[in-house]
N, C-alpha and C. Protein backbone atom coordinates (compact mmCIF):
# COMPACT_ATOMS: atom_id res chain seq x y z
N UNK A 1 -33.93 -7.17 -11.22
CA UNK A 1 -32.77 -6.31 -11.28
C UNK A 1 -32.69 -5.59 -12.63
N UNK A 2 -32.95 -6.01 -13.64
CA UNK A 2 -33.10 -5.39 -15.24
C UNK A 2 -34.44 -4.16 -14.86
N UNK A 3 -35.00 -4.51 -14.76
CA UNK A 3 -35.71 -3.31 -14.44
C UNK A 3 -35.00 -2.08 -13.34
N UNK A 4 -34.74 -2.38 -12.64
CA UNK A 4 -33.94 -1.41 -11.70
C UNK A 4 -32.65 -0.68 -12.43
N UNK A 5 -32.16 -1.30 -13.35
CA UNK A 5 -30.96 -1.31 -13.98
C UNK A 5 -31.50 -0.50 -15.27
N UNK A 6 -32.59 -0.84 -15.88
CA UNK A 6 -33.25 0.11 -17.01
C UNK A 6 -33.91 1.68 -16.60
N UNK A 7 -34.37 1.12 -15.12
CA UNK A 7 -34.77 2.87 -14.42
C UNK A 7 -33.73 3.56 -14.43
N UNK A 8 -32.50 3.15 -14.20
CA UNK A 8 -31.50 3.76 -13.54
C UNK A 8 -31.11 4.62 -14.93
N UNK A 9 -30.74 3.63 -16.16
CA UNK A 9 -30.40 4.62 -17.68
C UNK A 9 -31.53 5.34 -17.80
N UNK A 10 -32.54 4.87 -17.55
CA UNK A 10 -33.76 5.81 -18.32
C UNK A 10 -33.81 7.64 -17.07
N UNK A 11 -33.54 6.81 -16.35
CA UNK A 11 -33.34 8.28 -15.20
C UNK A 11 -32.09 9.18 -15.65
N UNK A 12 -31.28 8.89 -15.68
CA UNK A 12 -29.87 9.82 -16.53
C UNK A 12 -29.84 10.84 -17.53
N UNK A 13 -30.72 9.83 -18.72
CA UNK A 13 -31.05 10.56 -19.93
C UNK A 13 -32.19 11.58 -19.50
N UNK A 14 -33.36 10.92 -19.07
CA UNK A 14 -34.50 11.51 -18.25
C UNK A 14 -33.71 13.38 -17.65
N UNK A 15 -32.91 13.60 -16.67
CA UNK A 15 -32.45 14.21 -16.15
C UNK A 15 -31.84 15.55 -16.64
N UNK A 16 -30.95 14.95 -18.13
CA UNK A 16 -30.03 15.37 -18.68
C UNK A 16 -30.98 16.24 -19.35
N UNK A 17 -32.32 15.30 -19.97
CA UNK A 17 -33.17 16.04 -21.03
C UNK A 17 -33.45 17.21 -20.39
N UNK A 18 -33.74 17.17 -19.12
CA UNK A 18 -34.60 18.26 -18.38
C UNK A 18 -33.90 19.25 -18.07
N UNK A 19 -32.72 18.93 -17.54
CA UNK A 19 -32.02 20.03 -16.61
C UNK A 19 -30.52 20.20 -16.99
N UNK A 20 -30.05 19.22 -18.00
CA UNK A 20 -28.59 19.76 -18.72
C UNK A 20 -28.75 20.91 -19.13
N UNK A 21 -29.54 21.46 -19.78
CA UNK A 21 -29.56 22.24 -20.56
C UNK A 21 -29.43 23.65 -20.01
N UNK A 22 -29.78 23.32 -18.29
CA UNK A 22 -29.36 24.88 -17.24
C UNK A 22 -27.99 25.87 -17.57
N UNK A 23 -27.28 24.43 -18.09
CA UNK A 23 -25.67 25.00 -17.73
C UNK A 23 -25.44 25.70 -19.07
N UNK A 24 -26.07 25.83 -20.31
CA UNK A 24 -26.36 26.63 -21.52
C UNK A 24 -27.19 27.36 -21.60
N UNK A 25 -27.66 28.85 -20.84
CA UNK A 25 -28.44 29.66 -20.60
C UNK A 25 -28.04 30.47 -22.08
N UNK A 26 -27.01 30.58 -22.78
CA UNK A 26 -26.71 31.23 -23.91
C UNK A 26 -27.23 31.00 -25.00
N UNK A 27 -27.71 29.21 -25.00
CA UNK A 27 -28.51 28.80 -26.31
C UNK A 27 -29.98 29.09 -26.57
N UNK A 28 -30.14 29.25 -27.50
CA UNK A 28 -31.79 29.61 -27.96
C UNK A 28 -32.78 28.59 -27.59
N UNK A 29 -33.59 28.87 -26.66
CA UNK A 29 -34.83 27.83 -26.28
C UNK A 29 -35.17 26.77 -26.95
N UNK A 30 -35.64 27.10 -28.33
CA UNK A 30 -35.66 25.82 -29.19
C UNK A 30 -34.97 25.10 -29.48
N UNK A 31 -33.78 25.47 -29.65
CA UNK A 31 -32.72 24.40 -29.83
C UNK A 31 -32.50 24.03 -28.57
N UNK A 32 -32.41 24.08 -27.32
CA UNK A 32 -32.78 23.26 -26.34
C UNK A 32 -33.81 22.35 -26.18
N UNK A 33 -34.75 22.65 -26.55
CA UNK A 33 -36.21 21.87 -26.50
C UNK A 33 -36.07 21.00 -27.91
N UNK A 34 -35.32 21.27 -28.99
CA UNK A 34 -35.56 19.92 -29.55
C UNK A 34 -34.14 19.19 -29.31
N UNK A 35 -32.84 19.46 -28.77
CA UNK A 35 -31.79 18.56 -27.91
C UNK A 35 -33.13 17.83 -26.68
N UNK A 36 -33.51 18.21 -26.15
CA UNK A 36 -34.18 17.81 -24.76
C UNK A 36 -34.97 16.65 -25.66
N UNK A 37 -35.62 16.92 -26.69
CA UNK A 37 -36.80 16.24 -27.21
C UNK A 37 -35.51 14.67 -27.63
N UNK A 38 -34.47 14.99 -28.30
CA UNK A 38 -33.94 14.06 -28.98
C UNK A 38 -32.82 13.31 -27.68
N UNK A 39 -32.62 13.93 -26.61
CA UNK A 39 -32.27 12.97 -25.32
C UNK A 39 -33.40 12.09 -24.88
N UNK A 40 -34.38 12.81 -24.81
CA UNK A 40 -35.72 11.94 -23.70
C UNK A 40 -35.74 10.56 -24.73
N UNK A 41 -35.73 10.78 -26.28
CA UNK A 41 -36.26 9.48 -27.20
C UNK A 41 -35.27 7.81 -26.14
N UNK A 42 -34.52 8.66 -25.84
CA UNK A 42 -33.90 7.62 -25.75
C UNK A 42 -34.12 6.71 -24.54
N UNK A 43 -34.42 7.99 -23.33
CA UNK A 43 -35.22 7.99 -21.97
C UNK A 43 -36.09 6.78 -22.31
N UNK A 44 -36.74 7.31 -23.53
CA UNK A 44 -37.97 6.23 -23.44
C UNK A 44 -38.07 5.02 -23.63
N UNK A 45 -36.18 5.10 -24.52
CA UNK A 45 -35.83 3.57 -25.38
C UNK A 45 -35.78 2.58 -24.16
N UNK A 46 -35.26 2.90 -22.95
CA UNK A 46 -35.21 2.31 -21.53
C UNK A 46 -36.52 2.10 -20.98
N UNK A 47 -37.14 3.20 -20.23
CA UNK A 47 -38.32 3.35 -19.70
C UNK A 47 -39.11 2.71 -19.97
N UNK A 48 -39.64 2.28 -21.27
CA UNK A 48 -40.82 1.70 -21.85
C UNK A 48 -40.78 0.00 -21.30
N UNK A 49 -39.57 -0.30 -21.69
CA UNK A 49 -38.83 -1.63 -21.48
C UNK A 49 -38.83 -2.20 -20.09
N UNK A 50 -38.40 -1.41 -19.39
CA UNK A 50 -38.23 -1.07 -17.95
C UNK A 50 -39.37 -1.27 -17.16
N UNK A 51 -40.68 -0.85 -17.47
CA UNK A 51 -41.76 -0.85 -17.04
C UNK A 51 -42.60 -2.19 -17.43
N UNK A 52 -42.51 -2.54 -18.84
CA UNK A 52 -42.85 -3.39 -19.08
C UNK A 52 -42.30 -5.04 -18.57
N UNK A 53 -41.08 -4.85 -18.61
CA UNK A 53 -40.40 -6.50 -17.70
C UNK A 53 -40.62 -6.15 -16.03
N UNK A 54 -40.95 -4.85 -15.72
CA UNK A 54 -41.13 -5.04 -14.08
C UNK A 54 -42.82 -4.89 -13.73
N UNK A 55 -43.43 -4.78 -14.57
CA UNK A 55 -44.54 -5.47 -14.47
C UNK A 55 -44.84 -6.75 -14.40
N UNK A 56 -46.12 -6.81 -12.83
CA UNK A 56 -46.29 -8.03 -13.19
C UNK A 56 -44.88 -8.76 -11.71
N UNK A 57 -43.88 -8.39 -11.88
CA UNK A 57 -42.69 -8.75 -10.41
C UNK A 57 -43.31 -7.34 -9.50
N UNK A 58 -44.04 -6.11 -9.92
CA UNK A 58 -44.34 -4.95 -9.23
C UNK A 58 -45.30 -4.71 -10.03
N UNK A 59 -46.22 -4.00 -9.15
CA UNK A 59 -47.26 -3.16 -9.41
C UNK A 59 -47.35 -2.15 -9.92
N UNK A 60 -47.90 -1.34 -10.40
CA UNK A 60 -47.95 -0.14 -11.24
C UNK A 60 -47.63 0.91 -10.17
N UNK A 61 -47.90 0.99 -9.08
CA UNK A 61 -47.77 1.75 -8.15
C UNK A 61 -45.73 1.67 -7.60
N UNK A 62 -46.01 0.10 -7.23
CA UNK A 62 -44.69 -0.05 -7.15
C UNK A 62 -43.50 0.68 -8.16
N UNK A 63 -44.04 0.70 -9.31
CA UNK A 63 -42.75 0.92 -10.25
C UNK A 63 -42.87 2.76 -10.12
N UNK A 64 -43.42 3.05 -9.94
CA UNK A 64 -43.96 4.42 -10.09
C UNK A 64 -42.71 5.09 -8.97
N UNK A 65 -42.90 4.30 -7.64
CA UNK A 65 -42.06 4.58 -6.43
C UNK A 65 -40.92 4.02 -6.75
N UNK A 66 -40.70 3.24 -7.57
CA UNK A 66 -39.32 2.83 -7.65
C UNK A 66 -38.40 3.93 -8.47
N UNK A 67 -39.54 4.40 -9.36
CA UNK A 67 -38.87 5.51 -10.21
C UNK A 67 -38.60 6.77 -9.97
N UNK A 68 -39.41 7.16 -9.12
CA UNK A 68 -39.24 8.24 -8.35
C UNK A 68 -38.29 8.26 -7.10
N UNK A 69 -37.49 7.15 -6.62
CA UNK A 69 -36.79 7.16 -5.78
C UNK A 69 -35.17 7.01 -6.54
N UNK A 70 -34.91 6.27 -7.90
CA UNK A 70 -34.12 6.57 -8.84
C UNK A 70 -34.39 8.08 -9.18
N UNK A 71 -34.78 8.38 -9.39
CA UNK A 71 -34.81 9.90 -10.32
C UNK A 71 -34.74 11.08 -8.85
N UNK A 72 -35.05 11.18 -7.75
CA UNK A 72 -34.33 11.49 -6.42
C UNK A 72 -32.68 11.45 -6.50
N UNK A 73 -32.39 10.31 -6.52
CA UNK A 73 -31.12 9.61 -6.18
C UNK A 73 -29.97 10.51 -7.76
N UNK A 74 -30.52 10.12 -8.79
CA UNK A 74 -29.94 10.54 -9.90
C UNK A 74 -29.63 12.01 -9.94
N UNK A 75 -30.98 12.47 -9.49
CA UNK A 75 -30.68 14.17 -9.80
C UNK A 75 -30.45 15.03 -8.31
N UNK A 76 -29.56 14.36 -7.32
CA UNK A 76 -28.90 14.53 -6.24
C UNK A 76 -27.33 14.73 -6.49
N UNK A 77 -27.24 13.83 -7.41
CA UNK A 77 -25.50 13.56 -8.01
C UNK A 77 -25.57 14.74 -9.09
N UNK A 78 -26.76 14.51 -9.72
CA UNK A 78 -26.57 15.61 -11.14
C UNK A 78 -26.82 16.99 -10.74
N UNK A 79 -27.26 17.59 -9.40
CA UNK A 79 -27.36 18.94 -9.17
C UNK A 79 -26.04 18.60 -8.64
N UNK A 80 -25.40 17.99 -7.91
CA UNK A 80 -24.12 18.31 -7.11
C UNK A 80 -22.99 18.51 -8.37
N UNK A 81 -22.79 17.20 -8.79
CA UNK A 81 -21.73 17.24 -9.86
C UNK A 81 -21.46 17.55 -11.13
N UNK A 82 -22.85 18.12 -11.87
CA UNK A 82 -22.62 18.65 -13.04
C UNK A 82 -23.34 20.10 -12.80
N UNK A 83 -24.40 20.42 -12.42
CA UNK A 83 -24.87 21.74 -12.02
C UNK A 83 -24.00 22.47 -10.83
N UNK A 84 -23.12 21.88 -10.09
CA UNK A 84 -22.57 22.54 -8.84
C UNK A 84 -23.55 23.26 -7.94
N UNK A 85 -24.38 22.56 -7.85
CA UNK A 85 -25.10 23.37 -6.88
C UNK A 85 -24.90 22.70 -5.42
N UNK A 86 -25.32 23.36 -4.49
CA UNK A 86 -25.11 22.95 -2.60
C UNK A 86 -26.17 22.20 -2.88
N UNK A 87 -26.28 20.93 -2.09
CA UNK A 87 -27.05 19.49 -1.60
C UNK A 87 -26.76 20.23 -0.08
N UNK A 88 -28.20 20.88 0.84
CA UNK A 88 -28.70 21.68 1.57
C UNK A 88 -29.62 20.54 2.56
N UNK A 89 -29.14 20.73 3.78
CA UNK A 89 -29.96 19.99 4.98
C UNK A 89 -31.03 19.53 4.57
N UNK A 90 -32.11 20.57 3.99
CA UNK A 90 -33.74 20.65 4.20
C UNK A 90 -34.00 20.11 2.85
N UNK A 91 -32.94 19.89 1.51
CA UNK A 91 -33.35 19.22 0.71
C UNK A 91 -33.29 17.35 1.05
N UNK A 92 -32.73 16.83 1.72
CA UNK A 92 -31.93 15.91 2.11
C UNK A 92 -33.47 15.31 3.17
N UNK A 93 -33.95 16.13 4.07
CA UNK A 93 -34.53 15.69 4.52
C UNK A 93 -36.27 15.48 4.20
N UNK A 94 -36.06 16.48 2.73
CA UNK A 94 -37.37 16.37 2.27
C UNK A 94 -37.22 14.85 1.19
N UNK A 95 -35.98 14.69 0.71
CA UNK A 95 -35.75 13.21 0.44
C UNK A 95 -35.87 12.27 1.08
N UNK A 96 -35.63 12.03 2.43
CA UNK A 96 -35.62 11.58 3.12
C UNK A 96 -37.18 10.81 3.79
N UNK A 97 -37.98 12.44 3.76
CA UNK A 97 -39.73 11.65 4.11
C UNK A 97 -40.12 10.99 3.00
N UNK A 98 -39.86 11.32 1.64
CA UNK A 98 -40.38 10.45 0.22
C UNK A 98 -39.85 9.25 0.62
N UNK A 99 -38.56 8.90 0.66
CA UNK A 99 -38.27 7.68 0.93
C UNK A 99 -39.22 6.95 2.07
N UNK A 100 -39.50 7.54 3.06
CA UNK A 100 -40.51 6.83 4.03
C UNK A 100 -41.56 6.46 3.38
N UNK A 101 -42.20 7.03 1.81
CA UNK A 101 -43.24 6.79 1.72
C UNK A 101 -43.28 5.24 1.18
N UNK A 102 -41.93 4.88 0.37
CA UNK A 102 -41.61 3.99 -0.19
C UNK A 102 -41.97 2.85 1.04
N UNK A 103 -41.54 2.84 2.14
CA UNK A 103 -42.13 1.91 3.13
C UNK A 103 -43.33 1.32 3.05
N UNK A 104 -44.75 2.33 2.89
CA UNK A 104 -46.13 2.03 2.86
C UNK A 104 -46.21 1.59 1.18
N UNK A 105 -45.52 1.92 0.63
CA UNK A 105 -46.39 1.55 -0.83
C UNK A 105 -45.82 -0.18 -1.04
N UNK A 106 -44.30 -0.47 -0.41
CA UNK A 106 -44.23 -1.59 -0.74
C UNK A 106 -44.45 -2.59 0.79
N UNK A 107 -44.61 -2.15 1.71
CA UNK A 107 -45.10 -2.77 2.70
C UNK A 107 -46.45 -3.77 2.80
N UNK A 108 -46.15 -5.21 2.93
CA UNK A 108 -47.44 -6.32 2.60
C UNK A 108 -48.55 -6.28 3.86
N UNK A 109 -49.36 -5.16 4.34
CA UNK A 109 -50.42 -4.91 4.45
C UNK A 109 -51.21 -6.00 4.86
């Protein structure tokens, strides 16, 4: 669960680094890119951690899908509720087959 719980912060910051910065189209590139640079540090203060205690309970593959199904989930809420953008049928369902993939990668074969 600490690992799930460390994806989850490291996905936030992760997010924020990338795509907060939409809603300030007025600021100068670089000073976005080094805000972005000085959010992710922190991304990583999680992430690194995160990966490392869920190694070993998961596979490298496993954590990979675990993270990518957090960072789905995260930046679903963060286009809706801080970008305002429409959450659209065909995005929903292209979420939807990734999640299927999650089936085969942790499925015991």
């Amino acid at each position: 669960m600490r690992t799930i719980i460390l994806l989850l912060i490291s996905n936030i910051f992760m997010t924020f680094a990338w795509y907060g910065h939409l809603r300030f189209k007025e600021v100068s590139l670089w000073k976005v890119i080094l805000i972005s640079w000085l959010i992710a540090f922190f991304e990583y203060c999680f992430q690194v951690p995160a990966n490392r205690i869920g190694h070993g309970q998961f596979t490298a593959f496993q954590l990979k899908t675990i993270q990518e199904v957090i960072t789905l989930v995260v930046f679903i809420g963060f286009s809706v509720l801080y970008l305002r953008e429409d959450l659209k049928w065909n995005y929903l369902v292209g979420f939807l087959l990734i999640l299927a993939a999650v089936f085969f990668v942790f499925k015991k074969w």
